[in-house]
Protein backbone atom coordinates (compact mmCIF):
# COMPACT_ATOMS: atom_id res chain seq x y z
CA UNK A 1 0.00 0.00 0.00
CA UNK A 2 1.26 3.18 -0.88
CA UNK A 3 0.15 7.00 -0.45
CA UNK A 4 -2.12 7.90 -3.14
CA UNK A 5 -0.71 11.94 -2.96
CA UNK A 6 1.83 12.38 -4.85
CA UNK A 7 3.05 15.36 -2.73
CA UNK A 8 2.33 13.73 0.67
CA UNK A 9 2.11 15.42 4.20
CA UNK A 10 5.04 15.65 6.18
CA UNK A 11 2.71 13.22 8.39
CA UNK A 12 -0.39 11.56 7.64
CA UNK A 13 -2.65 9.70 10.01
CA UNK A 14 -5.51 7.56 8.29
CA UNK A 15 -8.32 6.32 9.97
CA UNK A 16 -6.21 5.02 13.51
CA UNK A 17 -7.74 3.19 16.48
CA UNK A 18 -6.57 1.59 19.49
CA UNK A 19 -8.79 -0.02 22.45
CA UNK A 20 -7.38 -1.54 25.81
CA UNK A 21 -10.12 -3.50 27.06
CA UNK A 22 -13.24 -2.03 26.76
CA UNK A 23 -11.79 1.55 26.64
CA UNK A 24 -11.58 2.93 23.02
CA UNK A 25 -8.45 5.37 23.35
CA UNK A 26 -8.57 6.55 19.85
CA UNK A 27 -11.60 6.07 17.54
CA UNK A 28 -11.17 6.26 13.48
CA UNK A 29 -9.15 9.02 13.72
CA UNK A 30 -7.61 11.11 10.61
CA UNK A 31 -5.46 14.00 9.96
CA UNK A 32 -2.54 15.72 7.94
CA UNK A 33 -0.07 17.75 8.91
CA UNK A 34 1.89 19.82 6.27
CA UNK A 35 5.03 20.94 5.61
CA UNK A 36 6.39 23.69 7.71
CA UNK A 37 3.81 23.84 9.74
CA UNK A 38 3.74 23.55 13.60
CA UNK A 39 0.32 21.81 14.89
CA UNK A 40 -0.36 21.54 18.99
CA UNK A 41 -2.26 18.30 19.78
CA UNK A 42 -4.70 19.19 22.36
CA UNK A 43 -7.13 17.60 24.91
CA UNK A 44 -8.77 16.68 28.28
CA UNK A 45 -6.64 14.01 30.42
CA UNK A 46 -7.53 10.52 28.51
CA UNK A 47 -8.59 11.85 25.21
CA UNK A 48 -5.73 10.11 23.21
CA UNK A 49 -3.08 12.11 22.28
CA UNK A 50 -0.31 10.19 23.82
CA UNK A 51 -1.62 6.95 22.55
CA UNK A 52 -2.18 8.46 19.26
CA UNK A 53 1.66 10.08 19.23
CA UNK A 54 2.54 6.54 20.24
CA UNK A 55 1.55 4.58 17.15
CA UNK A 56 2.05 7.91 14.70
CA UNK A 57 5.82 7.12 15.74
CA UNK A 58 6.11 3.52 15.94
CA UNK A 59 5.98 3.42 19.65
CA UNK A 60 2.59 1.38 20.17
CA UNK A 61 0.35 -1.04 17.30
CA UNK A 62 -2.66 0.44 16.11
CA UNK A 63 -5.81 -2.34 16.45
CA UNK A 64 -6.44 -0.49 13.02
CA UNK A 65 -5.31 2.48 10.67
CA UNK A 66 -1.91 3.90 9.82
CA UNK A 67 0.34 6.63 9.89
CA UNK A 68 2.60 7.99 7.07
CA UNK A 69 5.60 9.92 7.42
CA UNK A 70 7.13 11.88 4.05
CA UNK A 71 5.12 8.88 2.17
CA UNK A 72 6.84 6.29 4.38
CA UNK A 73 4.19 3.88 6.64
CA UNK A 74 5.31 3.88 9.65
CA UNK A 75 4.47 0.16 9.86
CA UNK A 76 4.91 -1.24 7.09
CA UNK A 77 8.87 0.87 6.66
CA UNK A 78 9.60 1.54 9.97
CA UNK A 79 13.10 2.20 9.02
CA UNK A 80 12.55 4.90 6.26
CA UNK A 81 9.41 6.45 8.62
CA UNK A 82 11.40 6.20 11.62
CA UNK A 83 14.40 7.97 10.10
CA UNK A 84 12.82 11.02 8.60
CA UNK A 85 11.65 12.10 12.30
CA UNK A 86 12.57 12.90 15.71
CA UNK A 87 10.79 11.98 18.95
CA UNK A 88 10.52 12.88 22.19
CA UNK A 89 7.96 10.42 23.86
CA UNK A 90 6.37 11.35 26.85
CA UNK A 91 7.08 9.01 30.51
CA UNK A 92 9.68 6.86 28.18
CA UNK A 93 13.08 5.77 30.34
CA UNK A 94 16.47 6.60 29.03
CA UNK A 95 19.32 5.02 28.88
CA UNK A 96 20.00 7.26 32.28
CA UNK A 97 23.32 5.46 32.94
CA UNK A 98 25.01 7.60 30.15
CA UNK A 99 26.44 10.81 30.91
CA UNK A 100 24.38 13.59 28.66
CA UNK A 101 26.89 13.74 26.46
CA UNK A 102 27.48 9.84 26.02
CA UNK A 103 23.44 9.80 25.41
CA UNK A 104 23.91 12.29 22.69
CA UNK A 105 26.93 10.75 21.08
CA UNK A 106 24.52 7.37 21.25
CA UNK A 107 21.81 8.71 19.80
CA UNK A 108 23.96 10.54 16.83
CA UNK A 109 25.96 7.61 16.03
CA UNK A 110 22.73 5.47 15.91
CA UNK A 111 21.24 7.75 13.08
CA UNK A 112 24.34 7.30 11.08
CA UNK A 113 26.39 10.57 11.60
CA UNK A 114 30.32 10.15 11.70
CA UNK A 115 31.53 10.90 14.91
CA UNK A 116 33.02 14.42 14.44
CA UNK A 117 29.65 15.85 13.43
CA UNK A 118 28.45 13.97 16.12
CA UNK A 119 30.66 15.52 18.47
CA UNK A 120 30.06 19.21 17.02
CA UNK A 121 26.49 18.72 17.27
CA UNK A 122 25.97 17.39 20.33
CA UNK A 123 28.43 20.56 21.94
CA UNK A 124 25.87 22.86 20.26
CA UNK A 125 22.86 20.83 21.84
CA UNK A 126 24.50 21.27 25.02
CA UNK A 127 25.58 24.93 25.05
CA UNK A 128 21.95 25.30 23.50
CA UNK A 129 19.65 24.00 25.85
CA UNK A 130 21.76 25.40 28.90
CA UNK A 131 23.08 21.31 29.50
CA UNK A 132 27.16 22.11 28.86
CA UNK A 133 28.11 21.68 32.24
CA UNK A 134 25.86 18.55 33.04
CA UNK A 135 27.57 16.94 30.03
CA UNK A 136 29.55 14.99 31.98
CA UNK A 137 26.46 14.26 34.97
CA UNK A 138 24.60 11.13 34.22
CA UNK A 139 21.46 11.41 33.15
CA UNK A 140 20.10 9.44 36.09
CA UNK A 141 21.04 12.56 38.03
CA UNK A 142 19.02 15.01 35.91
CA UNK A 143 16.07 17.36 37.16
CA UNK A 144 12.75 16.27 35.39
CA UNK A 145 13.46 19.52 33.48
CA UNK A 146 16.70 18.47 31.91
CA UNK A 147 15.76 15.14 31.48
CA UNK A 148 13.35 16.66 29.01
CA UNK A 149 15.86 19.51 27.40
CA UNK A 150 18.51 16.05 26.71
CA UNK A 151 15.71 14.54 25.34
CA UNK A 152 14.90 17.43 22.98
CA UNK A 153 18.37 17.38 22.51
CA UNK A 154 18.38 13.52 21.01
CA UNK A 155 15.01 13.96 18.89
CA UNK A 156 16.96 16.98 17.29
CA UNK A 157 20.72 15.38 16.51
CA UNK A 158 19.97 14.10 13.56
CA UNK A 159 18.04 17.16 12.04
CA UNK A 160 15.13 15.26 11.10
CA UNK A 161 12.48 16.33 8.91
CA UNK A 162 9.94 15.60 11.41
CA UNK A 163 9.51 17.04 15.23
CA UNK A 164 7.20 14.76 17.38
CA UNK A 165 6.84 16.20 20.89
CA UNK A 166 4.87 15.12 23.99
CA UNK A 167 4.79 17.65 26.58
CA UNK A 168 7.55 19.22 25.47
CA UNK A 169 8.18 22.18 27.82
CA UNK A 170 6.65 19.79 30.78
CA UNK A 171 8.99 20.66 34.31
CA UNK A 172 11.51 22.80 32.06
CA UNK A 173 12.29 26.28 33.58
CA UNK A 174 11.15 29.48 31.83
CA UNK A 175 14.36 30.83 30.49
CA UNK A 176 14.80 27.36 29.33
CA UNK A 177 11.34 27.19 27.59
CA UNK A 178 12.31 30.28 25.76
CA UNK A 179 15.02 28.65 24.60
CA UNK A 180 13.27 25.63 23.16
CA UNK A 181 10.58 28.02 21.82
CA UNK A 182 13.20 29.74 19.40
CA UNK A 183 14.42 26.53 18.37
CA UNK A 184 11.24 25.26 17.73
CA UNK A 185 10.68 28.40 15.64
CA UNK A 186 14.02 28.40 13.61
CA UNK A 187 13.06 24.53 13.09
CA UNK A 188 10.09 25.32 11.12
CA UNK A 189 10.97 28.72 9.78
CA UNK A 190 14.18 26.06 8.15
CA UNK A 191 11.27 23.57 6.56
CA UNK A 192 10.80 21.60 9.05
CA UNK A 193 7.65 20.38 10.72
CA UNK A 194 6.51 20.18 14.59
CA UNK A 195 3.69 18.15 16.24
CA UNK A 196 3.50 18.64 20.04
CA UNK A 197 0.33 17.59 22.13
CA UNK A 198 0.54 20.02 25.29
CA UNK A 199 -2.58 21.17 28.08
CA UNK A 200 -0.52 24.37 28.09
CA UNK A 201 -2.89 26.83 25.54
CA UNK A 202 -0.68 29.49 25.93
CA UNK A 203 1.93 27.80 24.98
CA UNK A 204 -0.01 26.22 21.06
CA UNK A 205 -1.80 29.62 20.95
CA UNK A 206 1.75 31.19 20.91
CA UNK A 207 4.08 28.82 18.64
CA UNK A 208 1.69 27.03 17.05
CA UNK A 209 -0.22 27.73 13.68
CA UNK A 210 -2.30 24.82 13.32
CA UNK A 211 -4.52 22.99 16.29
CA UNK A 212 -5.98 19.55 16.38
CA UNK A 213 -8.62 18.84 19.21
CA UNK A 214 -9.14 15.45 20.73
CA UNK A 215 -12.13 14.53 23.05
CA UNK A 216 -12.30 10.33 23.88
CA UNK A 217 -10.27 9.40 21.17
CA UNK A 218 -12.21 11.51 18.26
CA UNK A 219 -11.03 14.66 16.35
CA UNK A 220 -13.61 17.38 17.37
CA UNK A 221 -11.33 20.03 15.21
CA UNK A 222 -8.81 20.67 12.89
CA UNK A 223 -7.02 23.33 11.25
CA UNK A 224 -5.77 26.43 10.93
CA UNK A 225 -5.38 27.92 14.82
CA UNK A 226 -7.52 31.35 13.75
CA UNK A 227 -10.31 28.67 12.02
CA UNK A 228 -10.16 26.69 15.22
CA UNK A 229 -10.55 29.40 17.35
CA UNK A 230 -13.38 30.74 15.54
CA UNK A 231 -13.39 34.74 16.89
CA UNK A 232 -13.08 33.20 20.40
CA UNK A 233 -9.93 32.38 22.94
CA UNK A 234 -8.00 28.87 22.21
CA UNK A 235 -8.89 28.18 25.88
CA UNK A 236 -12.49 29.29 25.29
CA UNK A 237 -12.91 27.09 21.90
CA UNK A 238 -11.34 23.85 23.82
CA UNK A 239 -14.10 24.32 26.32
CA UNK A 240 -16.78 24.94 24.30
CA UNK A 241 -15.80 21.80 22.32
CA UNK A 242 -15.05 19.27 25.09
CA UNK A 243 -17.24 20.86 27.97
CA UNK A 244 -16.53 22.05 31.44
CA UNK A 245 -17.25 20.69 35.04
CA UNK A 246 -18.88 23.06 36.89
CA UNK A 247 -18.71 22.99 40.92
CA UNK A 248 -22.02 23.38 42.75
CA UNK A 249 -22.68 25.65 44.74
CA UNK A 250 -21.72 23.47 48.06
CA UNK A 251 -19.00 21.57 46.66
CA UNK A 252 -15.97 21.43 48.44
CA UNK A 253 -17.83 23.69 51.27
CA UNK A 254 -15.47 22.26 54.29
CA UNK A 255 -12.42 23.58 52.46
CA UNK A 256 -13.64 27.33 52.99
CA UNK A 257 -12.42 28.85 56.27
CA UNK A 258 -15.28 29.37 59.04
């Protein structure tokens, strides 16, 4: 099976589902994302984003459905799909025994760069993402935070075509989320293409300029971010599409001081 576009999207997903038990994570879902673009993945806790990341990236088997990368099924050519991209999963262990600059070098060598561009590249990573003097620290060691900038750091080594992101910014600092903003930036403003699922709508309302809502595993929108938004607030949109819990009046009542 191949893509029928000629000119495909930098990453297709076609009709995907995946059920655990009785629970149906992600239901028939479909969507493109094109080229130099930056889409943010969005959604109440359990509404399948990280299961859907999961099997767009090779991660997890879809019960049905696949997912295309630059033409490339990411099931059926791993190696080609998997090679055009960079991930950085969300909750996945490490190999934390490596210093952060062993982990890099690992990573670099594994995609098939000689080692002095590995070496260049992963100083720049470093120096980059504020991780030059924990070079040397095993990873094991690392905050939450820089667990997640040396993770950034590997999906980005091999200067793939494709960005995958789960909670991206997730325990990072803010002068270190600028940081990884402006890269983010310069990586599409280059050609290159970002999906990142994130509950932060500040943070897709300010990078991102395409949105994809999920709500129990289905797509309730998808498009351009002023399309989704429709006139309104991101914030406002996602509630008006997914719904909001309300507190009675006497919820919670004990908590308020007497």
């Amino acid at each position: 099976m191949t893509m029928p576009d000629a000119s495909p999207p930098v990453l297709a997903i076609r009709s995907l589902r995946k059920q655990f038990g009785q629970h149906v994570a992600v239901d028939d879902l479909s969507f493109d994302v094109p080229a130099g673009t930056m889409l943010g993945l969005l959604g109440p806790n359990g509404a399948g984003k990280t299961t859907t990341l999961a099997m767009a990236t090779g991660l997890l088997q879809p019960d049905a459905g696949s997912a295309w990368v630059l033409g490339a099924d990411v099931w059926q050519d791993p190696a080609a799909a998997k090679g055009r991209m960079g991930v950085l999963p969300d909750g996945i262990r490490m190999f934390d025994r490596l210093t952060g600059a062993e982990l890099l070098r690992y990573s670099g060598l594994l995609r098939g760069l000689g080692e002095p561009e590995v070496r260049d590249r992963a100083t720049e990573l470093l120096d980059a993402l504020g991780l030059a003097e924990a070079g040397s620290t095993l990873v094991v060691d690392y905050s939450a935070g820089m667990k997640k900038k040396i993770g950034l750091a590997c999906a980005l080594i091999h200067a793939p075509r494709l960005l995958i992101l789960d909670e991206p910014l997730e325990a990072v600092d803010p002068v270190s989320g600028q940081t990884i903003r402006q890269i983010l930036r310069a990586f599409v403003a280059g050609g290159g293409t970002v999906v990142l699922s994130s509950h932060v709508m500040e943070l897709v309302e300010s990078l991102c300029d395409r949105v994809a809502i999920l709500a129990e595993g289905r797509l309730l929108a998808h498009g351009d971010l002023d399309e989704v938004r429709a006139g309104v607030s991101l914030q406002q949109r996602f509630l008006d599409l997914v719904g909001s819990h309300d507190l009675g009046e006497g919820t919670l009542a004990w908590l308020r001081s007497s």
